[in-house]
C-alpha atoms as a PDB file:
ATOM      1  CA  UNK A   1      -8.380  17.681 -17.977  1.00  0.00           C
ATOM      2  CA  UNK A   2      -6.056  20.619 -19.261  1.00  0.00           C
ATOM      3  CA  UNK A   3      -8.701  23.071 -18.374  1.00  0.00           C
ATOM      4  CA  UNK A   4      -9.643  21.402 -15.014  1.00  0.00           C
ATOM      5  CA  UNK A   5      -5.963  21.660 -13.918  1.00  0.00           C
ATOM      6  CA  UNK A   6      -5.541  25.212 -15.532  1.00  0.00           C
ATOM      7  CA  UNK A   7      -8.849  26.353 -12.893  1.00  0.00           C
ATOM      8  CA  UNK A   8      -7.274  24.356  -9.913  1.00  0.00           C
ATOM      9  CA  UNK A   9      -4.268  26.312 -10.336  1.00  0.00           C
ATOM     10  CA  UNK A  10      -5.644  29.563 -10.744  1.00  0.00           C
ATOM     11  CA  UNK A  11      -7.660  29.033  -7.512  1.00  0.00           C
ATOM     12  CA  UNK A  12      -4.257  28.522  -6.340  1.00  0.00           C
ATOM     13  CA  UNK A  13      -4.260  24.382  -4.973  1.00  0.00           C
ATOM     14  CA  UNK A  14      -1.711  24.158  -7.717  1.00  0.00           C
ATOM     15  CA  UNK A  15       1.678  25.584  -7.204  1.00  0.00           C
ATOM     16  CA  UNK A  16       3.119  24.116 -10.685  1.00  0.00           C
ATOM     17  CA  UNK A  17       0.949  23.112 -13.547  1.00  0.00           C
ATOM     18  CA  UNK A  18       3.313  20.990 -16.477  1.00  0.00           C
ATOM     19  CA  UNK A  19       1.654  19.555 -19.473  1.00  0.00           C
ATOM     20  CA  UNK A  20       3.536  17.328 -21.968  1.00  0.00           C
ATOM     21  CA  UNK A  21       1.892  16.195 -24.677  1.00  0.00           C
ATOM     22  CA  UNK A  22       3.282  12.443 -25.286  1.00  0.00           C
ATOM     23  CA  UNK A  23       2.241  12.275 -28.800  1.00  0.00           C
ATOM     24  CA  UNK A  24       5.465  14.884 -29.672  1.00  0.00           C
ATOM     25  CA  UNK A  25       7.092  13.324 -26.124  1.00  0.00           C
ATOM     26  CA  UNK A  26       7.163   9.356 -26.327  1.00  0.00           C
ATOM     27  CA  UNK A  27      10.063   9.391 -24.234  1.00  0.00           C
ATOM     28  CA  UNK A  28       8.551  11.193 -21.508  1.00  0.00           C
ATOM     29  CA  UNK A  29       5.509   8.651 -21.240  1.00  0.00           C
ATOM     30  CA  UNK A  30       8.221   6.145 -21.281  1.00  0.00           C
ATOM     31  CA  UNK A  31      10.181   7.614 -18.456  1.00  0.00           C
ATOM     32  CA  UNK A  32       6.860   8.279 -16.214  1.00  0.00           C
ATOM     33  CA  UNK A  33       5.724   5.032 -16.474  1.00  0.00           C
ATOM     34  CA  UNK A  34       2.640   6.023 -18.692  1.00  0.00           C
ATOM     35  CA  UNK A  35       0.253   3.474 -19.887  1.00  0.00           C
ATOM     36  CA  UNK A  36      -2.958   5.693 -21.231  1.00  0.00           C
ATOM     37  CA  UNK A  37      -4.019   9.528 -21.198  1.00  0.00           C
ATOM     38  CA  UNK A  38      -4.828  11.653 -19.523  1.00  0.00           C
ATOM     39  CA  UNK A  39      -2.280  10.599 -16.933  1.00  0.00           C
ATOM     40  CA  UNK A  40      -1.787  13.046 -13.825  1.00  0.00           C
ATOM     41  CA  UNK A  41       0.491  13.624 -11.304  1.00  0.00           C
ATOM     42  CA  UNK A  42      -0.243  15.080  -7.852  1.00  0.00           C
ATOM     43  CA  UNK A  43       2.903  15.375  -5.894  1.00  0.00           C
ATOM     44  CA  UNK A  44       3.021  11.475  -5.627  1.00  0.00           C
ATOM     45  CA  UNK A  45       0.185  10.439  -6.304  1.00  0.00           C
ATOM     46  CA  UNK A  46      -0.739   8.875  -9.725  1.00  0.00           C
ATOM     47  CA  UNK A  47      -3.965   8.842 -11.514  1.00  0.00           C
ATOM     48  CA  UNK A  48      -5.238   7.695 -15.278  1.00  0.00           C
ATOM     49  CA  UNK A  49      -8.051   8.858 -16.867  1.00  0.00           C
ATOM     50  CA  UNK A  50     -10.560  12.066 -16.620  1.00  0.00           C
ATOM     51  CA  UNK A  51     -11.123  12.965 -13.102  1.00  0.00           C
ATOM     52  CA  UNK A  52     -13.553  15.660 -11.922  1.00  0.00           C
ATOM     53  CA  UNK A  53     -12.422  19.152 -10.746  1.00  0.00           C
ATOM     54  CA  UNK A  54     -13.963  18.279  -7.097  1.00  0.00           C
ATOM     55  CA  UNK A  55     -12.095  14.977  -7.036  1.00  0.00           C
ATOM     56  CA  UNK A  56      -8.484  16.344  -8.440  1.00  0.00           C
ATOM     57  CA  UNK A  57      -9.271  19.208  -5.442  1.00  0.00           C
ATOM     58  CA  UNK A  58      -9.664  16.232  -2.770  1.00  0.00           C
ATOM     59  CA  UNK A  59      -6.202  14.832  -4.605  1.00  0.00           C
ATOM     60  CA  UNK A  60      -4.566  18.030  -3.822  1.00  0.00           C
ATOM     61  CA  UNK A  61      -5.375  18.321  -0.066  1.00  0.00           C
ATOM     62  CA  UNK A  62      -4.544  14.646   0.266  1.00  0.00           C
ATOM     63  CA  UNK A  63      -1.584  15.798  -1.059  1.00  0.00           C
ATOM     64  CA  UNK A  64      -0.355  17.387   1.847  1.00  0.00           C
ATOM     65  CA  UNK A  65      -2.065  15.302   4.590  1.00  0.00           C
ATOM     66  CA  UNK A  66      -0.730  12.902   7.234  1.00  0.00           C
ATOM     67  CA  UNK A  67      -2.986   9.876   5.430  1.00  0.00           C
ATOM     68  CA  UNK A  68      -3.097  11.521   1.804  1.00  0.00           C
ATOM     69  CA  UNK A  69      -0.919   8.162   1.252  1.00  0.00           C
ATOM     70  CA  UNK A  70      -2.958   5.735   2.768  1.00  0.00           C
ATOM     71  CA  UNK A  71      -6.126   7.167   1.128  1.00  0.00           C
ATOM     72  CA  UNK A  72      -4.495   6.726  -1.988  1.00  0.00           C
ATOM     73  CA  UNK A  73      -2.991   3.488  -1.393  1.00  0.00           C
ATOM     74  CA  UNK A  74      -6.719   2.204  -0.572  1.00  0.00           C
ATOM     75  CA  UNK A  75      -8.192   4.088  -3.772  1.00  0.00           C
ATOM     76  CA  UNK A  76      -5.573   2.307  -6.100  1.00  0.00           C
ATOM     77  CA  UNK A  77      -6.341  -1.250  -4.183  1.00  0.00           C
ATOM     78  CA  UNK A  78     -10.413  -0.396  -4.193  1.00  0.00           C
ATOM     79  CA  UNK A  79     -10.177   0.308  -7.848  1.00  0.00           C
ATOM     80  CA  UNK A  80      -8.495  -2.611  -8.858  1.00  0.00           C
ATOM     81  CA  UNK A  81      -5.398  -1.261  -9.158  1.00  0.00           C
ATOM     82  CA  UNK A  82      -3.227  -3.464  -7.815  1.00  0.00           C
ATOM     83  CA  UNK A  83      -0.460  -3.586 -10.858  1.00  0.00           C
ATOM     84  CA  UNK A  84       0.244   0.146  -9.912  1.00  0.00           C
ATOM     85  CA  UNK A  85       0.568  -0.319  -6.459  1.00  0.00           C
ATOM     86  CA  UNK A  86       3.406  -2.728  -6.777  1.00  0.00           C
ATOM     87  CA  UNK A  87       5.151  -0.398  -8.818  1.00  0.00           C
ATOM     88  CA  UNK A  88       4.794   2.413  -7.090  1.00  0.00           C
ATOM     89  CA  UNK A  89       5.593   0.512  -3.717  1.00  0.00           C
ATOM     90  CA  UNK A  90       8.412  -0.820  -5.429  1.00  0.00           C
ATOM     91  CA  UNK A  91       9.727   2.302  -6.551  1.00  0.00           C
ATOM     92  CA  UNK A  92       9.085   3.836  -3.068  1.00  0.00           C
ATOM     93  CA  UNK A  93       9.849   1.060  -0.654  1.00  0.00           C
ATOM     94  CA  UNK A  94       9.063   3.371   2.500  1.00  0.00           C
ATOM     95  CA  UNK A  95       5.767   3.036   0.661  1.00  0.00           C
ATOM     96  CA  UNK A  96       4.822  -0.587   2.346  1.00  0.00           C
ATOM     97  CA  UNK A  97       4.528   1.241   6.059  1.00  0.00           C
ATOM     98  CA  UNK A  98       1.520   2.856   4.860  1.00  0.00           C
ATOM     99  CA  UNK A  99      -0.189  -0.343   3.314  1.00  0.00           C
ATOM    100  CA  UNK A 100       0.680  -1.767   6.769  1.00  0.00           C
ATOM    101  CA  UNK A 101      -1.305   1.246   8.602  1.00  0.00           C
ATOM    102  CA  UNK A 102      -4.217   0.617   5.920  1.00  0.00           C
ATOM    103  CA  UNK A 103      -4.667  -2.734   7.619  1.00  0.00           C
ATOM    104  CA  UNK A 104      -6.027  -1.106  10.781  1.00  0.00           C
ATOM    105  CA  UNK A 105      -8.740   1.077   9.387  1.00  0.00           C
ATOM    106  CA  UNK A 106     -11.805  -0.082  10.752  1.00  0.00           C
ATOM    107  CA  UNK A 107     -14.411   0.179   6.908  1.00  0.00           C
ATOM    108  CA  UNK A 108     -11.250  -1.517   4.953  1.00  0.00           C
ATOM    109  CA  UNK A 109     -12.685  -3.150   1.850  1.00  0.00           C
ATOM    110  CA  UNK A 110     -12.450  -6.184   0.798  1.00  0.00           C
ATOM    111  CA  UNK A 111     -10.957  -5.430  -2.550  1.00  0.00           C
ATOM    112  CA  UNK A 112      -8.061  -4.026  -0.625  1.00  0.00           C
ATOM    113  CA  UNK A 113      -7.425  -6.031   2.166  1.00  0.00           C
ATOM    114  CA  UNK A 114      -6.975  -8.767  -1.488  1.00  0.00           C
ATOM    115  CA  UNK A 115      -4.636  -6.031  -2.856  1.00  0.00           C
ATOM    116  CA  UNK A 116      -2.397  -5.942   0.835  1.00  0.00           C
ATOM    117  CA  UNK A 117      -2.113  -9.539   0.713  1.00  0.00           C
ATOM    118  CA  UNK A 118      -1.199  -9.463  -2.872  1.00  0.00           C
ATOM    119  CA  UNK A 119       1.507  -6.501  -2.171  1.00  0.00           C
ATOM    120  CA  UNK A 120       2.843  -8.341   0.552  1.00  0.00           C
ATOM    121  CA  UNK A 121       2.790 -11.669  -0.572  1.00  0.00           C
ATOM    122  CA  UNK A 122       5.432 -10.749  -3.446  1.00  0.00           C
ATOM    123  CA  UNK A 123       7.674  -8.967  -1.186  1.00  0.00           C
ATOM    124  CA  UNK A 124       8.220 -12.215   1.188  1.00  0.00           C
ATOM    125  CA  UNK A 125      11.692 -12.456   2.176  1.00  0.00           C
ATOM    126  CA  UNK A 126      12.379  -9.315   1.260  1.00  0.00           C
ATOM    127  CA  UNK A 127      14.473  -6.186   3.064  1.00  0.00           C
ATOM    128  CA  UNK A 128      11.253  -4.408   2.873  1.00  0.00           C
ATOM    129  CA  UNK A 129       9.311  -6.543   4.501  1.00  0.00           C
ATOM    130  CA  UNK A 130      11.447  -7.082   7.414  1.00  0.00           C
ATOM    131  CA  UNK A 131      11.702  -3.724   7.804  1.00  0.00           C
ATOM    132  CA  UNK A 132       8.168  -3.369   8.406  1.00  0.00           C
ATOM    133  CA  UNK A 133       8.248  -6.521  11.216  1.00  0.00           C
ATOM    134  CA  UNK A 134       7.627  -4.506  14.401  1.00  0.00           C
ATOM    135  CA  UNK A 135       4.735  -2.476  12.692  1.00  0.00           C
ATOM    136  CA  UNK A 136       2.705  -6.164  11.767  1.00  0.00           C
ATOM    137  CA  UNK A 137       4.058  -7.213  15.379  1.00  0.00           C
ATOM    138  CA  UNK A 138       1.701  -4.002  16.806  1.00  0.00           C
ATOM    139  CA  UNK A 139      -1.553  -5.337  14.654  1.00  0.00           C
ATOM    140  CA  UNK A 140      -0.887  -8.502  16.724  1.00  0.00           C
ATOM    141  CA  UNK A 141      -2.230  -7.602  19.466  1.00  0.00           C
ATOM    142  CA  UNK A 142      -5.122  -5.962  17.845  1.00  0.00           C
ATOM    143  CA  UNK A 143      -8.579  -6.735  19.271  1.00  0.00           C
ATOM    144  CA  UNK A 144      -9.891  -7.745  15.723  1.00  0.00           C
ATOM    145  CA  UNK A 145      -9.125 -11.771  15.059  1.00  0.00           C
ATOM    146  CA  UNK A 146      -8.560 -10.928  11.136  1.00  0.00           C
ATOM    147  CA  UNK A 147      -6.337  -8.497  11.921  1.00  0.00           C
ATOM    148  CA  UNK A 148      -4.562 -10.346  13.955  1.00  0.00           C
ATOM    149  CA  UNK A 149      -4.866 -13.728  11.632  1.00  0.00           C
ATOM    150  CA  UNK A 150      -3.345 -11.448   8.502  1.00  0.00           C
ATOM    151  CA  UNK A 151      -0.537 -10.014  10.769  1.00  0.00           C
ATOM    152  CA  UNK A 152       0.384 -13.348  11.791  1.00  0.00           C
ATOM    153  CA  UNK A 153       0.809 -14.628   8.092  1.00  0.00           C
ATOM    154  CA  UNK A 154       2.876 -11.477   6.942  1.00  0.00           C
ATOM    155  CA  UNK A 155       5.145 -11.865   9.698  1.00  0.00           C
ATOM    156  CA  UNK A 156       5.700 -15.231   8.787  1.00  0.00           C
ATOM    157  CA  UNK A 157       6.516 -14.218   5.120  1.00  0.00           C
ATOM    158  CA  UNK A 158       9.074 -11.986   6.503  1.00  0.00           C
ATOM    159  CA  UNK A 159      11.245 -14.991   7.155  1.00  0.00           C
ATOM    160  CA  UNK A 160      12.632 -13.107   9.518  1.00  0.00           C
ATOM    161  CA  UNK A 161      13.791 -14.620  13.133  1.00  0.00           C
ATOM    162  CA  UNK A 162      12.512 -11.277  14.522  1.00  0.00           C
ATOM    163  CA  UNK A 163       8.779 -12.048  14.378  1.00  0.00           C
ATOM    164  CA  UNK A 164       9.018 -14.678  16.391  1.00  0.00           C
ATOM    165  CA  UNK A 165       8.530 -12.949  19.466  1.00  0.00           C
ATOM    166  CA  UNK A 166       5.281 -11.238  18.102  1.00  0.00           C
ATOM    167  CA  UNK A 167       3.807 -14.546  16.791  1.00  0.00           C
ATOM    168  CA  UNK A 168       4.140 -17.287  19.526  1.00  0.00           C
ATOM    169  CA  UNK A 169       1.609 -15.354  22.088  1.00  0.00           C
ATOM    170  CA  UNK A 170      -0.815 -16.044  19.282  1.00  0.00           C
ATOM    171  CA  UNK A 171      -0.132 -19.822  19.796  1.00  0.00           C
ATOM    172  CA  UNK A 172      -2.596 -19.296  22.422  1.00  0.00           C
ATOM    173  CA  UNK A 173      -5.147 -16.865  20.773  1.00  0.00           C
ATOM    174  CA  UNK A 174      -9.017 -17.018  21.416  1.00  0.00           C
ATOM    175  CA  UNK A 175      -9.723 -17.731  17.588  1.00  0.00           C
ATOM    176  CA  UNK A 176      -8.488 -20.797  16.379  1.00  0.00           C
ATOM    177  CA  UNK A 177      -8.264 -19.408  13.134  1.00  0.00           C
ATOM    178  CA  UNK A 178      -4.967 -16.941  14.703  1.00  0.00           C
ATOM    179  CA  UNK A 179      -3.645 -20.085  16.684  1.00  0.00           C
ATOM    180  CA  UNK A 180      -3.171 -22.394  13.132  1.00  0.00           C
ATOM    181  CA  UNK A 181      -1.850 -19.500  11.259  1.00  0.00           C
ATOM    182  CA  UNK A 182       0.357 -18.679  14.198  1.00  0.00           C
ATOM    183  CA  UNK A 183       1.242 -22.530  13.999  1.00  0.00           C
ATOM    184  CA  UNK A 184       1.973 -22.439  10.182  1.00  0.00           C
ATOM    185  CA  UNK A 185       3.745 -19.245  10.789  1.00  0.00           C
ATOM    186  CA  UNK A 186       6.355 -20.107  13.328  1.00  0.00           C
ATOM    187  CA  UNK A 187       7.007 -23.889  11.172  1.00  0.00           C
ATOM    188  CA  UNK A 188       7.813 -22.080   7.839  1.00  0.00           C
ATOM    189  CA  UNK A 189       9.816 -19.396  10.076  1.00  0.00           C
ATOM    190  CA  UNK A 190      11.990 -22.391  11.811  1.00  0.00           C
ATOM    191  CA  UNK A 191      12.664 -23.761   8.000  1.00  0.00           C
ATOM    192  CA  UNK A 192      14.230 -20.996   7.622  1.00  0.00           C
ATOM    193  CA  UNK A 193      16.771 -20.527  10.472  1.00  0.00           C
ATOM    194  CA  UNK A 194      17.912 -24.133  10.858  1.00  0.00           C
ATOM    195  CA  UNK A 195      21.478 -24.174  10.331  1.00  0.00           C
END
């Protein structure tokens, strides 16, 4: 990996190269949240284990794109990587708009769309999730019943009064799938605001 990065930086996609060796820098490891080597860093981005120099390369570019997060977001999820997505989503809160966007990509995998619901589900109630209410209130109109369906149910775990508005129009939704979430939805968001 040392050598990989070393090449990527000469060709100049690397602007800073640091290594730490974590057998003389426990602390470090500690600190970064390291559970195995190689570990890398790529501006935000995370990864464990040997990577190729064509993949770190992609890393890099992603980097610095519009949906560098997303991809990586949906990488993490595809790979089973849930665990690290909650941390990192958890350490960057502003991170949970971009699993939101991820639910509108058209080829979104199934592992992922499990690792969303997962992310989401143990954020109910929480600042971040409200925060994100409007966004799920856009996937509600969506022309894609699942979509739909799985914006429904988040906005009902926001417990917030504000999703309301976005979720009773589905009360009357083609799919009756979107109508009984909507249903369960608006019930558990009631519970909440009675007095």
């Amino acid at each position: 990996m040392t050598t990989i990065l070393e090449t990527l930086q000469k060709k100049g996609l690397l602007g800073e190269l640091r290594i730490i060796d974590v057998s003389h820098n426990p602390e470090e490891a500690e600190t970064r949240g390291v559970r195995g080597v190689p570990w890398t860093q790529i501006g935000v981005f995370e990864f464990q284990g040997l990577h190729t120099e064509k993949e770190l390369a992609q890393w890099i570019k992603k980097a610095g794109s519009n949906t560098g997060l997303g991809d990586y977001i949906d990488y993490l999820l595809t790979n089973g990587q849930l665990s690290l997505v909650s941390r990192l989503v958890a350490r960057n809160p502003t991170w949970l708009e971009s699993v939101i966007l991820l639910l509108d990509r058209p080829d979104l995998g199934l592992n992922t769309r499990i690792g969303i619901s997962a992310v989401i589900e143990s954020l109910q109630g929480s600042r971040e999730l409200v925060a994100v209410v409007d966004r799920l209130g856009i996937l509600t109109k969506s022309s894609d019943s699942q979509k739909r369906a799985d914006a429904c149910y988040y906005l009902g775990l926001s417990r917030d009064s504000g999703a309301i508005v976005y979720i009773e129009p589905l009360l009357k939704d083609d799919n009756t799938e979107v109508r009984e979430i909507a249903r369960e939805s608006l019930d558990l968001l009631r519970q909440e605001i009675k007095p």
